[in-house]
N, C-alpha and C. Protein backbone atom coordinates (compact mmCIF):
# COMPACT_ATOMS: atom_id res chain seq x y z
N UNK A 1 15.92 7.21 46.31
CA UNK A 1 16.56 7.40 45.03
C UNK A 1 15.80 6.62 43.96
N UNK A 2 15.98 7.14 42.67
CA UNK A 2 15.16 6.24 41.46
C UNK A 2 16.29 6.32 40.43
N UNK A 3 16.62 5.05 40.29
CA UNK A 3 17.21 4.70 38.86
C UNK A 3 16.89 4.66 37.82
N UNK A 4 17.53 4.81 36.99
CA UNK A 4 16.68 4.26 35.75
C UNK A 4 17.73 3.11 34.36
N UNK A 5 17.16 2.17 34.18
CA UNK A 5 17.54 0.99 33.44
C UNK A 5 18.01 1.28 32.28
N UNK A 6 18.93 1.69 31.40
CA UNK A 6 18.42 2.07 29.96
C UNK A 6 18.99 0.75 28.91
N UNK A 7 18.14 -0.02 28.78
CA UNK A 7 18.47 -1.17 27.70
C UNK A 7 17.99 -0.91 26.20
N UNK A 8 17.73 0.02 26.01
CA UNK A 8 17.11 -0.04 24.64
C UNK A 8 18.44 1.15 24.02
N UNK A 9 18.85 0.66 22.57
CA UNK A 9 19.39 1.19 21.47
C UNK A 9 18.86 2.37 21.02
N UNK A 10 19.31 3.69 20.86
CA UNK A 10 18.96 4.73 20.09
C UNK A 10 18.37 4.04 18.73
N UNK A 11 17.46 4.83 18.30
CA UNK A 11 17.00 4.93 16.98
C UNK A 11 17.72 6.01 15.97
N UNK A 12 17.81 5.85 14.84
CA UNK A 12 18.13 6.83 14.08
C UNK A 12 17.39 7.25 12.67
N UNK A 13 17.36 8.37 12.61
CA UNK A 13 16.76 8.86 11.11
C UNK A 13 17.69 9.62 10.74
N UNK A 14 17.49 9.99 8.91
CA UNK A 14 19.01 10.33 8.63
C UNK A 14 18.22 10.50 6.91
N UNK A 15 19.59 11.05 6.44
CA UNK A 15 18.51 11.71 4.87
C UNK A 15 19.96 10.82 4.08
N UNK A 16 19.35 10.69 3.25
CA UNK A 16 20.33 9.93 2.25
C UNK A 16 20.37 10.90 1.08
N UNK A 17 21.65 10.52 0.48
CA UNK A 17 22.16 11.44 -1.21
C UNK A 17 22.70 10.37 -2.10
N UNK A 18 23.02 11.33 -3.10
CA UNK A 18 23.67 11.08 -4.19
C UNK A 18 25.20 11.53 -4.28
N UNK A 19 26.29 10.86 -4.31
CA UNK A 19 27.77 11.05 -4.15
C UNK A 19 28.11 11.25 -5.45
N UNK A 20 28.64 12.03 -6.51
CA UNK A 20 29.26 12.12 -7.44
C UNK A 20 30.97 12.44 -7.31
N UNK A 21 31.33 12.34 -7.97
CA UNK A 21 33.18 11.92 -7.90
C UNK A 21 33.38 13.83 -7.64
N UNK A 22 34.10 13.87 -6.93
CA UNK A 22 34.79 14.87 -6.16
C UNK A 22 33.03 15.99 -6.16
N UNK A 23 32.70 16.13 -5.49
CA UNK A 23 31.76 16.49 -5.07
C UNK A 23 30.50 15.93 -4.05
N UNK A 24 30.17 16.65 -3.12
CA UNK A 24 29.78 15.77 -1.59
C UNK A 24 28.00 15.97 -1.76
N UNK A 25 27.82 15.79 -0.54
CA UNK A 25 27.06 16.25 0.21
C UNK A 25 26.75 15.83 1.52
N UNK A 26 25.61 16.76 2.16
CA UNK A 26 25.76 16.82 3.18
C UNK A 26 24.75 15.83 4.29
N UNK A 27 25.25 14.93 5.00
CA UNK A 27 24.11 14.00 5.52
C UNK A 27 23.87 15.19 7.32
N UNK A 28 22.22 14.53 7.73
CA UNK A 28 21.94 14.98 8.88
C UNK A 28 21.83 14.24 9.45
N UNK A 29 21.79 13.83 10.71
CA UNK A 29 21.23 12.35 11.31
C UNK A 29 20.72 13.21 12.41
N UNK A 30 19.26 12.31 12.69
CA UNK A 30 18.93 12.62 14.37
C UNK A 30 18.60 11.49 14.55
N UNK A 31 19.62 11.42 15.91
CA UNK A 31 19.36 9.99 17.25
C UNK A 31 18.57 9.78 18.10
N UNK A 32 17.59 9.13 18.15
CA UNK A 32 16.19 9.22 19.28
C UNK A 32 16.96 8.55 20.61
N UNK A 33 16.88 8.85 21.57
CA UNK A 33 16.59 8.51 22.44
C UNK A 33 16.02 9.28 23.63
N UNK A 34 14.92 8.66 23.81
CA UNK A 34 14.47 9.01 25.32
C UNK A 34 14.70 8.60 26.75
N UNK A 35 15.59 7.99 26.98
CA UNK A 35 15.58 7.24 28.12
C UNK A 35 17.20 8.18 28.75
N UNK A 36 18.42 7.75 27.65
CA UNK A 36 19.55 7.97 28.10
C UNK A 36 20.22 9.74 27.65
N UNK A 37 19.33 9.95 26.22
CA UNK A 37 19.94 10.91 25.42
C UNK A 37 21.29 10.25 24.65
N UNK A 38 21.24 11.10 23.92
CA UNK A 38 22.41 10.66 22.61
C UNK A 38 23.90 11.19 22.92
N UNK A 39 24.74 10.69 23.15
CA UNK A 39 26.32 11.33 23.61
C UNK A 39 27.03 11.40 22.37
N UNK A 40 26.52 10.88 21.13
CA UNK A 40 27.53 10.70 19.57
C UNK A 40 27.08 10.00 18.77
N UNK A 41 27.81 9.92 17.66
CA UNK A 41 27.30 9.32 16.22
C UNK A 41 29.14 8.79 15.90
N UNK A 42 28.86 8.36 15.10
CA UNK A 42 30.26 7.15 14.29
C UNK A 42 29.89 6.61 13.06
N UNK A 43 30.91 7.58 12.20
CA UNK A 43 30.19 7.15 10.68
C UNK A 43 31.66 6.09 10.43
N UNK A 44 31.25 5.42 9.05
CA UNK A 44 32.24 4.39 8.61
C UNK A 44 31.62 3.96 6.96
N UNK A 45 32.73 3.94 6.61
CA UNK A 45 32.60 2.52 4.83
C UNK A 45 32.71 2.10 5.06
N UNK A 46 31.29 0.93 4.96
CA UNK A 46 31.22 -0.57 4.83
C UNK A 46 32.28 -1.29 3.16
N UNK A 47 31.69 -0.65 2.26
CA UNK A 47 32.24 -0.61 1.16
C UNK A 47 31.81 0.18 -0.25
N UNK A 48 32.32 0.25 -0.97
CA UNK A 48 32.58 0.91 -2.40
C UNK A 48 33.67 1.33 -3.22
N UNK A 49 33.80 1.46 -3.96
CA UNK A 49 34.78 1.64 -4.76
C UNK A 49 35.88 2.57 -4.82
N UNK A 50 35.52 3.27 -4.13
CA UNK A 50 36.72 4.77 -3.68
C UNK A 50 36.90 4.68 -1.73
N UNK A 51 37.29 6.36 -1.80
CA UNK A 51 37.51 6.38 -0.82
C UNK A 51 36.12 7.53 -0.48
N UNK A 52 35.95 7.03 0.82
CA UNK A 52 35.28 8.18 1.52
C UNK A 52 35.74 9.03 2.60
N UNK A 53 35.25 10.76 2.79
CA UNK A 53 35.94 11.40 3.47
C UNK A 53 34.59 11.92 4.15
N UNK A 54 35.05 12.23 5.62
CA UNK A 54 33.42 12.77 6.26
C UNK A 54 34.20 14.28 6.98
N UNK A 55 33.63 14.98 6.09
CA UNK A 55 33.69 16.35 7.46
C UNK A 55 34.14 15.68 9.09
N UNK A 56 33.11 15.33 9.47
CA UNK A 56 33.53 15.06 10.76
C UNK A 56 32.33 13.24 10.87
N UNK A 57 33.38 12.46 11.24
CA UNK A 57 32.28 11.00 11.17
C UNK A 57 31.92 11.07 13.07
N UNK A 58 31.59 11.95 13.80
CA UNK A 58 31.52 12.02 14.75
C UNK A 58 30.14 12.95 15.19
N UNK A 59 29.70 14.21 14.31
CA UNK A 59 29.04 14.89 15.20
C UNK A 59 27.72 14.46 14.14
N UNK A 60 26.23 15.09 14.36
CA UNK A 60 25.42 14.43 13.77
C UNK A 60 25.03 15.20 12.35
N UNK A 61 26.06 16.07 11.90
CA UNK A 61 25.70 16.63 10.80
C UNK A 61 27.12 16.75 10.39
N UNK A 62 27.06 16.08 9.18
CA UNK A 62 28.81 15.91 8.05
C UNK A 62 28.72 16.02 6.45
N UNK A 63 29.83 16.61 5.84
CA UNK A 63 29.62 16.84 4.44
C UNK A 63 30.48 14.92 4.45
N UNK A 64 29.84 14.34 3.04
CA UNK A 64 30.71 13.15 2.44
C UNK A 64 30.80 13.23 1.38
N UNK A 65 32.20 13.40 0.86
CA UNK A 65 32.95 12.88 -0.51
C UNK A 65 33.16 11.81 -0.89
N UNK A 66 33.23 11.74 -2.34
CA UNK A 66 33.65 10.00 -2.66
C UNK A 66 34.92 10.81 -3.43
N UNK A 67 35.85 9.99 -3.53
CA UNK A 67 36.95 10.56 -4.38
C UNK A 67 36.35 9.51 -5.86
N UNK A 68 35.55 8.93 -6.42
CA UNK A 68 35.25 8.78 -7.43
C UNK A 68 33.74 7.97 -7.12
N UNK A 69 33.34 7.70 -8.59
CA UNK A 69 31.63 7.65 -8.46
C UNK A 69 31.75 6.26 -8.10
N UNK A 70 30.37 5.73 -8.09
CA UNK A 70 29.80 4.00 -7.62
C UNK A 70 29.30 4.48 -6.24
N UNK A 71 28.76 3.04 -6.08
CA UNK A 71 27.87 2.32 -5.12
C UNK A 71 28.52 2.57 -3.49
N UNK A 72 28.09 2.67 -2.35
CA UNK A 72 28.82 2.90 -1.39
C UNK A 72 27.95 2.70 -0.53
N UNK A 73 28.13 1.68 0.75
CA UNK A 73 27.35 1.83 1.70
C UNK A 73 28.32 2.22 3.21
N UNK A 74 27.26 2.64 3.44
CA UNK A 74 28.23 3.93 4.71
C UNK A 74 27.34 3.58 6.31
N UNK A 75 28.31 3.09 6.81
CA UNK A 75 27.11 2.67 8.33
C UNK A 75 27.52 4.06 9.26
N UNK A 76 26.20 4.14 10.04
CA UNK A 76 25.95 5.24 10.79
C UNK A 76 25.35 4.46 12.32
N UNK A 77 26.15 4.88 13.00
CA UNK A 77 25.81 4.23 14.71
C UNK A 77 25.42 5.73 15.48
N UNK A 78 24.01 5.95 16.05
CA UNK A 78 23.68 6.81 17.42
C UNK A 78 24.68 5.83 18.12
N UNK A 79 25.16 6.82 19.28
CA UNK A 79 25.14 5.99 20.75
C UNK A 79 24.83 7.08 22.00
N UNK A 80 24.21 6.15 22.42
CA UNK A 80 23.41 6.94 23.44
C UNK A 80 24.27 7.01 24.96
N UNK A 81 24.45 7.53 25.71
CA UNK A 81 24.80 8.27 27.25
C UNK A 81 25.06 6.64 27.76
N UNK A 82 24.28 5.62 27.69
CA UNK A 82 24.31 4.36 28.20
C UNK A 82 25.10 3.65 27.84
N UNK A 83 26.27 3.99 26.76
CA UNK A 83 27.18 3.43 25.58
C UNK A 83 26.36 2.12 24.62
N UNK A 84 25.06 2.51 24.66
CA UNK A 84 24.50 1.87 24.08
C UNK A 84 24.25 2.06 22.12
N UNK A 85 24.45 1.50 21.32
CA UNK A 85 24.15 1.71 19.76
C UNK A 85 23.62 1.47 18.79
């Protein structure tokens, strides 16, 4: 039999926008991994001034709304088959 170890964290790439007050858009993310493969994504507000809404903060492609304008940072976690992130 051959195992295999998987200690290393997915990588991620991902396109960034511009949020204007009731109007979205749409982020893509792709999760690298080679070792385990990618089982999900987990979006979240860190912070900003409104609220944010994600199509879906789970699969790797989501529309995001701000319910009003400003600054917003939004964390995005791959996790890979290994429950690794």
């Amino acid at each position: 039999m051959t195992y295999k170890i998987d200690s290393i964290a997915p990588i991620i790439q991902m396109e960034t926008g511009t949020i204007y007050k009731n109007t979205g858009f749409t982020m893509t993310t792709t999760g690298i991994d080679t070792t385990a493969g990618i089982s999900g994504y987990q979006r979240s507000k860190i912070s900003g001034t409104g609220t944010i809404t994600f199509g879906s903060a789970t699969n790797n492609q989501t529309t995001i709304l701000a319910s009003t304008g400003g600054t917003y940072v939004i964390q995005l976690k791959a996790i890979d088959n290994a429950n690794l992130s």
